[in-house]
Protein backbone atom coordinates (compact mmCIF):
# COMPACT_ATOMS: atom_id res chain seq x y z
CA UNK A 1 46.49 47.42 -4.77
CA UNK A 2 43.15 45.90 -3.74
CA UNK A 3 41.50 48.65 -5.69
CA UNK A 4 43.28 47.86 -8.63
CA UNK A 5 42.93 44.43 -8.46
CA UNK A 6 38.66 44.61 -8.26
CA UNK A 7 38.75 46.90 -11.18
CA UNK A 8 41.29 44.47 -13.27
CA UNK A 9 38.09 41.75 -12.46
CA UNK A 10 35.52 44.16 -13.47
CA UNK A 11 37.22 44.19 -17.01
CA UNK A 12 37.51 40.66 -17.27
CA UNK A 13 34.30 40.10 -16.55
CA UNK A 14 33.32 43.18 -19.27
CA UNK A 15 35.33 41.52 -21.67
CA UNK A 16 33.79 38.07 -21.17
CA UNK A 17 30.39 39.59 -20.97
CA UNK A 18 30.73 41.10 -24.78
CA UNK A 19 32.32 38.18 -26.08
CA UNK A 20 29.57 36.04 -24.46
CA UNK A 21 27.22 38.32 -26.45
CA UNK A 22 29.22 38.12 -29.39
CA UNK A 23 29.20 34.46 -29.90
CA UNK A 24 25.40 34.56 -28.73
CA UNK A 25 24.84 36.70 -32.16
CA UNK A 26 27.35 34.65 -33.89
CA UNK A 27 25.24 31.52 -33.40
CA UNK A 28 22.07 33.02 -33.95
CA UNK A 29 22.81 34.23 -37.01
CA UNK A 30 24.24 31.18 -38.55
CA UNK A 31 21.06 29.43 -37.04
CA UNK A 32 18.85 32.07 -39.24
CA UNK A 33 21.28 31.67 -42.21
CA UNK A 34 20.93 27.68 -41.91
CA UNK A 35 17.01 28.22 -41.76
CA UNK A 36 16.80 29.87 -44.65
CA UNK A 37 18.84 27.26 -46.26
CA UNK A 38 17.27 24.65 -45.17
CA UNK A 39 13.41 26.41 -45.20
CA UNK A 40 11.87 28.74 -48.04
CA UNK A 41 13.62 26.75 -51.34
CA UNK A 42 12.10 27.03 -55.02
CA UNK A 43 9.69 24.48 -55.32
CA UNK A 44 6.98 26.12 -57.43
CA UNK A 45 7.67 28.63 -60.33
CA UNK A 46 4.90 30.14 -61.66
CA UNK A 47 4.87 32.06 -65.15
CA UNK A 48 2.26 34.09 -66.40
CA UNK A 49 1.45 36.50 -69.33
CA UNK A 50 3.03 34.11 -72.07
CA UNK A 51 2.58 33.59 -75.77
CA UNK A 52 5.75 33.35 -77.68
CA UNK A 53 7.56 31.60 -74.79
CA UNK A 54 7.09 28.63 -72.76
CA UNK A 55 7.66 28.92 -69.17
CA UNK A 56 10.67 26.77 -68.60
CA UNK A 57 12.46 29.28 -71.51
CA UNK A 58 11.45 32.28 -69.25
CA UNK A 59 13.06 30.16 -65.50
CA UNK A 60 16.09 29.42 -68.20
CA UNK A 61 16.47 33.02 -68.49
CA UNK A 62 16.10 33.95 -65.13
CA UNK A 63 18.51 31.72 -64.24
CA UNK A 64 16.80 30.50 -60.77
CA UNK A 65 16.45 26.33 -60.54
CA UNK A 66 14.27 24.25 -58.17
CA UNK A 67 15.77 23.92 -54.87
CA UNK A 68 17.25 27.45 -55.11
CA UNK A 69 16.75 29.66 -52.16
CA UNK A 70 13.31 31.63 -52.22
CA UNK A 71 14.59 34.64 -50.25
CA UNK A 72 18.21 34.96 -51.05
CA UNK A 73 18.19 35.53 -55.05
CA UNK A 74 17.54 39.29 -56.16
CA UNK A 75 15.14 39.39 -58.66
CA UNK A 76 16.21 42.98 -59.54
CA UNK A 77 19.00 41.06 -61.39
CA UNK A 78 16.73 38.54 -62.49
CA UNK A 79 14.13 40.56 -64.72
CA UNK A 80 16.94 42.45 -66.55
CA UNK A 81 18.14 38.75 -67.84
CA UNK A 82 14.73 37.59 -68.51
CA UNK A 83 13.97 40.86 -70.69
CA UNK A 84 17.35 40.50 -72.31
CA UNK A 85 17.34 36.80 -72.91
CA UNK A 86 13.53 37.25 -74.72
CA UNK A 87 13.15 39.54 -76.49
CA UNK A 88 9.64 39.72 -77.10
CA UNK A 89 9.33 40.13 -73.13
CA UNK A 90 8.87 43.86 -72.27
CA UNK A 91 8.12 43.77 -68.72
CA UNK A 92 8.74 41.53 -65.97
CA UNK A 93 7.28 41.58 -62.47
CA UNK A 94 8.89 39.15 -59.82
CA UNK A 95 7.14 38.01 -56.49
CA UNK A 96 7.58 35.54 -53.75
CA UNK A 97 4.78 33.49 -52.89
CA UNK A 98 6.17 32.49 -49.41
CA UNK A 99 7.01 29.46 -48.53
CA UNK A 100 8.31 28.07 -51.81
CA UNK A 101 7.07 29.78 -54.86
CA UNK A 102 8.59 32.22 -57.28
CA UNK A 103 5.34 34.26 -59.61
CA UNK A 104 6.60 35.38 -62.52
CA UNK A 105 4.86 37.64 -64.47
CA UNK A 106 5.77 38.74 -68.07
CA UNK A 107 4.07 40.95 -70.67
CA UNK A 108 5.25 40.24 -74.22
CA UNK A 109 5.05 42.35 -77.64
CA UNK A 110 1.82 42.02 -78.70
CA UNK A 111 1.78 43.29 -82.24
CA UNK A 112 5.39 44.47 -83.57
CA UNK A 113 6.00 46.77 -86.94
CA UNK A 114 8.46 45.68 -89.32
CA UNK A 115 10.56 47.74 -91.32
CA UNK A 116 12.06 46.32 -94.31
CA UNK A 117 16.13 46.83 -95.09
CA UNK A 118 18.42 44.88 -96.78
CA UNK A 119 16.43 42.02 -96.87
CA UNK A 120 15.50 41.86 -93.81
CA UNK A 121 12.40 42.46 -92.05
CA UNK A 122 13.48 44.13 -88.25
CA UNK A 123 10.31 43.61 -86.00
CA UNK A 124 9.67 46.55 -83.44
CA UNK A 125 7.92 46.63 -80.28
CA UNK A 126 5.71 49.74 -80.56
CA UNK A 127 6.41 50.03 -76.46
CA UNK A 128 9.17 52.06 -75.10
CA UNK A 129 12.06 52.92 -76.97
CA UNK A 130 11.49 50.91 -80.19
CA UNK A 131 12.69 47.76 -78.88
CA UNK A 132 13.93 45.30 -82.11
CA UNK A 133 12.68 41.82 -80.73
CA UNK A 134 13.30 40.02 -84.09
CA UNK A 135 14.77 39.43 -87.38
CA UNK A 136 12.62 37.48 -90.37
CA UNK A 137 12.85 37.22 -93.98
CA UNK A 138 11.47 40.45 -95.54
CA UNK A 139 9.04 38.32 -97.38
CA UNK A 140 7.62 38.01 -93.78
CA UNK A 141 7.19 41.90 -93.52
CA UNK A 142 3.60 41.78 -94.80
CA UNK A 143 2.09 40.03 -91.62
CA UNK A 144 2.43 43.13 -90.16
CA UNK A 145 2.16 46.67 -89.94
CA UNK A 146 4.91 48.60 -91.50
CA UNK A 147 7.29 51.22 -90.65
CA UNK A 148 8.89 53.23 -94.04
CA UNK A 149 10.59 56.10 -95.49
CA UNK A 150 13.82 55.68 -93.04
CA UNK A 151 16.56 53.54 -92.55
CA UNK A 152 18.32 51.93 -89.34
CA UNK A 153 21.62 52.23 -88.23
CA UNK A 154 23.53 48.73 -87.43
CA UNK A 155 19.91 47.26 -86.25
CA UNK A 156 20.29 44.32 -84.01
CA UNK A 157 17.76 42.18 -82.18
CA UNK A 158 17.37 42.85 -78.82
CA UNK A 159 18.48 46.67 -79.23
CA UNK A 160 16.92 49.88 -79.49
CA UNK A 161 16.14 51.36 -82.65
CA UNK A 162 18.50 53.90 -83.78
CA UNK A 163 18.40 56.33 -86.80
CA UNK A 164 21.01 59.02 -87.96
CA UNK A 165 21.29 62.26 -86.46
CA UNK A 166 19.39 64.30 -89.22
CA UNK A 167 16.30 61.85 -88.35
CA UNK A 168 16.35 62.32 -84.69
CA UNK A 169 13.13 64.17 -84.67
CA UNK A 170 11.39 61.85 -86.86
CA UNK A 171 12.58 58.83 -84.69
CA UNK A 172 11.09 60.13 -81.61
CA UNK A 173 7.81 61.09 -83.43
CA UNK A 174 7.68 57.60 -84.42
CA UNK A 175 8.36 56.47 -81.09
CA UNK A 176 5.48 58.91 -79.44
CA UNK A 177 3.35 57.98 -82.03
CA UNK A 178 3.83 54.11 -81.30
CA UNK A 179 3.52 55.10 -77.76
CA UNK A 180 0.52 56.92 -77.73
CA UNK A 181 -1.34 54.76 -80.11
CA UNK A 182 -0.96 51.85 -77.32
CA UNK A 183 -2.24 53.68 -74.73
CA UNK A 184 -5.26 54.39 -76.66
CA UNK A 185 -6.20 50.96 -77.94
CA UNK A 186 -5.56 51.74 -81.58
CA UNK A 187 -2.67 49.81 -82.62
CA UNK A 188 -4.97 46.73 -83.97
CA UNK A 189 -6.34 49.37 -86.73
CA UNK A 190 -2.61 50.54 -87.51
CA UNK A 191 -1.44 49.22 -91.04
CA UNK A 192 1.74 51.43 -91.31
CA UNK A 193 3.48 54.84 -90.71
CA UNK A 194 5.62 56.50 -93.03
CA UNK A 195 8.62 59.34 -92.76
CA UNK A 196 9.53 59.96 -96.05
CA UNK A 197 7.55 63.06 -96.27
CA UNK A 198 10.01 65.64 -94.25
CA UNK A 199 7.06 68.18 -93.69
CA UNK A 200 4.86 65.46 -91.45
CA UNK A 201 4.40 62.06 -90.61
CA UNK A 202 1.46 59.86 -92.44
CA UNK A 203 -0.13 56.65 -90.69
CA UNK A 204 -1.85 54.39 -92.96
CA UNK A 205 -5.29 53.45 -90.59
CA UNK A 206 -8.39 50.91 -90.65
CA UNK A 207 -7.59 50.05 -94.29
CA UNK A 208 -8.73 52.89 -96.06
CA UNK A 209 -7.16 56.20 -94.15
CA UNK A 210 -4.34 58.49 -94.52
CA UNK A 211 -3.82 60.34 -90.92
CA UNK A 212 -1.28 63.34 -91.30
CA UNK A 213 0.32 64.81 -88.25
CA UNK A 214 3.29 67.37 -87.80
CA UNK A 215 6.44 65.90 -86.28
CA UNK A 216 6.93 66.62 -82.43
CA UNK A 217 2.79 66.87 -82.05
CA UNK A 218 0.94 65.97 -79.06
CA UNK A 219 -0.10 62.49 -80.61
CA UNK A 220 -2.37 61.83 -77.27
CA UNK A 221 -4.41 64.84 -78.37
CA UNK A 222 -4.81 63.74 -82.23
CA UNK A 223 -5.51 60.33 -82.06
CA UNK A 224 -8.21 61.46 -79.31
CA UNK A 225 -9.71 64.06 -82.29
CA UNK A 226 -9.03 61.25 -84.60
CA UNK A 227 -11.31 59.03 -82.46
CA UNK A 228 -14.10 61.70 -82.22
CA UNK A 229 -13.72 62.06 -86.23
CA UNK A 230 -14.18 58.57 -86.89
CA UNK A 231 -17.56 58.13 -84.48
CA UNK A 232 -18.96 61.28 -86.85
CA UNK A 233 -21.64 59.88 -88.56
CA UNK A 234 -20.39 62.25 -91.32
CA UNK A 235 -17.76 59.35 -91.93
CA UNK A 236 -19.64 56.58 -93.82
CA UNK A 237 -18.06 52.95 -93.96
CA UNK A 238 -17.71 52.86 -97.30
CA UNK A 239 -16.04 56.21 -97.18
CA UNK A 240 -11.93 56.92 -97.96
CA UNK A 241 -9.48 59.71 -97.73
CA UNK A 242 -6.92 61.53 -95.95
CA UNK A 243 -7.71 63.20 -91.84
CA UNK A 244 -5.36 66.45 -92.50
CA UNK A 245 -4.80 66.71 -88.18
CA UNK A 246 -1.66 69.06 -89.28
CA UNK A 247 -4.25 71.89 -89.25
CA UNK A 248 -6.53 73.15 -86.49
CA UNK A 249 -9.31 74.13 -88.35
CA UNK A 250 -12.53 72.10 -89.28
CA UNK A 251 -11.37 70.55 -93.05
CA UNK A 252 -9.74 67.90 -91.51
CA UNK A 253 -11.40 65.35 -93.88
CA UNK A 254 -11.10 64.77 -97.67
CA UNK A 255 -13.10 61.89 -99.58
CA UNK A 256 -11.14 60.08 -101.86
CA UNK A 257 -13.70 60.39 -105.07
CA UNK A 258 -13.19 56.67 -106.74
């Protein structure tokens, strides 16, 4: 009986033991929680990278307010409504500045292409997927470069581009094309691109080329030749005509005779 009775008191004093420790978390816990309620709120937001946008429109979007809590919010969630609020806003990049500010850092469309369809001008972020970030008057359309020779299905701002299914090819030329020409540095010298010609795609360049390239190429590679064709001292300034970078061989240039 005595036996019994000890061990009865050893699991008492278990039982009190763990719930000691149990309440002991309990409490520090909601002391950590009550810290960082009280400690590390939004003071400071911070928004860089803007040109189309003022900075309260981009902590609008985000949805986050002074006072808010620095370290509770997830700014996974956040850049997804920023991007989607703006359009012109392609990337976002979120970081806390401990103890109470919030950097935001955006990078907006820099120099969209319009294409022109039922009266409407649809500007298109040559980044990505072909990103529609507005809609303007097709009287607008000549303030920048153009896309033509294809049509859009059910465009909306703030969507992806989307063409029928017999143009898929030529969409995602246009796309790599748009693509690669940003990563080199040479949409600034872009005036348009055109698919209406079904045998290759034709980019209208520094005012007074015609580039041709096959559908599907490796656009890297040609706009690099292109480059190295243009810094020929073979190519005057006063010189026009049509780079032919379908073909491998060495006639890659013909003079326009004016």
């Amino acid at each position: 009986m005595a036996r019994r009775r000890n061990s009865n008191r050893r699991r008492r004093r278990g039982g009190a033991r763990f719930l000691y420790k149990l309440v002991s978390m309990l409490v520090i816990c909601g002391a950590i929680v009550a810290a960082l309620t009280l400690f590390f709120r939004v003071d400071t937001v911070v928004v860089t990278g803007l040109s189309r946008y003022t900075a309260q429109e981009v902590q609008d979007a985000a949805g986050i307010r002074d006072g808010d809590n620095l370290l509770l919010f997830n700014k996974y969630d956040m850049a997804p409504r920023i991007v989607s609020a703006l359009p012109y806003i392609e990337e976002v990049r979120i970081n806390r500045k401990l103890p109470d500010t919030l950097l935001i850092e955006v990078r907006e469309c820099r120099r969209p292409f319009a294409l022109v369809q039922d009266g409407s001008a649809w500007l298109i972020s040559p980044r990505g997927r072909g990103k529609i970030v507005d809609q303007v008057d097709a009287e607008e359309a000549s303030a920048y470069p153009q896309i033509s020779g294809c049509e859009l299905l059910s465009p909306s701002v703030g969507t992806q581009i989307a063409m029928a299914t017999e143009f898929s090819t030529r969409q995602e030329s246009l796309l790599s094309l748009l693509s690669a020409l940003e990563e080199a540095d040479m949409l600034d010298q872009v005036d348009g691109v055109r698919l209406d010609d079904a045998a290759c795609i034709r980019m209208d360049y520094a005012g007074r080329f015609t580039v041709k390239m096959l559908y599907g190429a490796d656009y890297a590679r040609k706009l690099r030749a292109l480059s190295l064709y243009l810094a020929d001292e073979k190519i005057q300034d006063n010189m026009t005509g049509t780079f032919d970078l379908t073909r491998d061989d060495k006639n890659y240039f013909r003079q326009e005779v004016r």
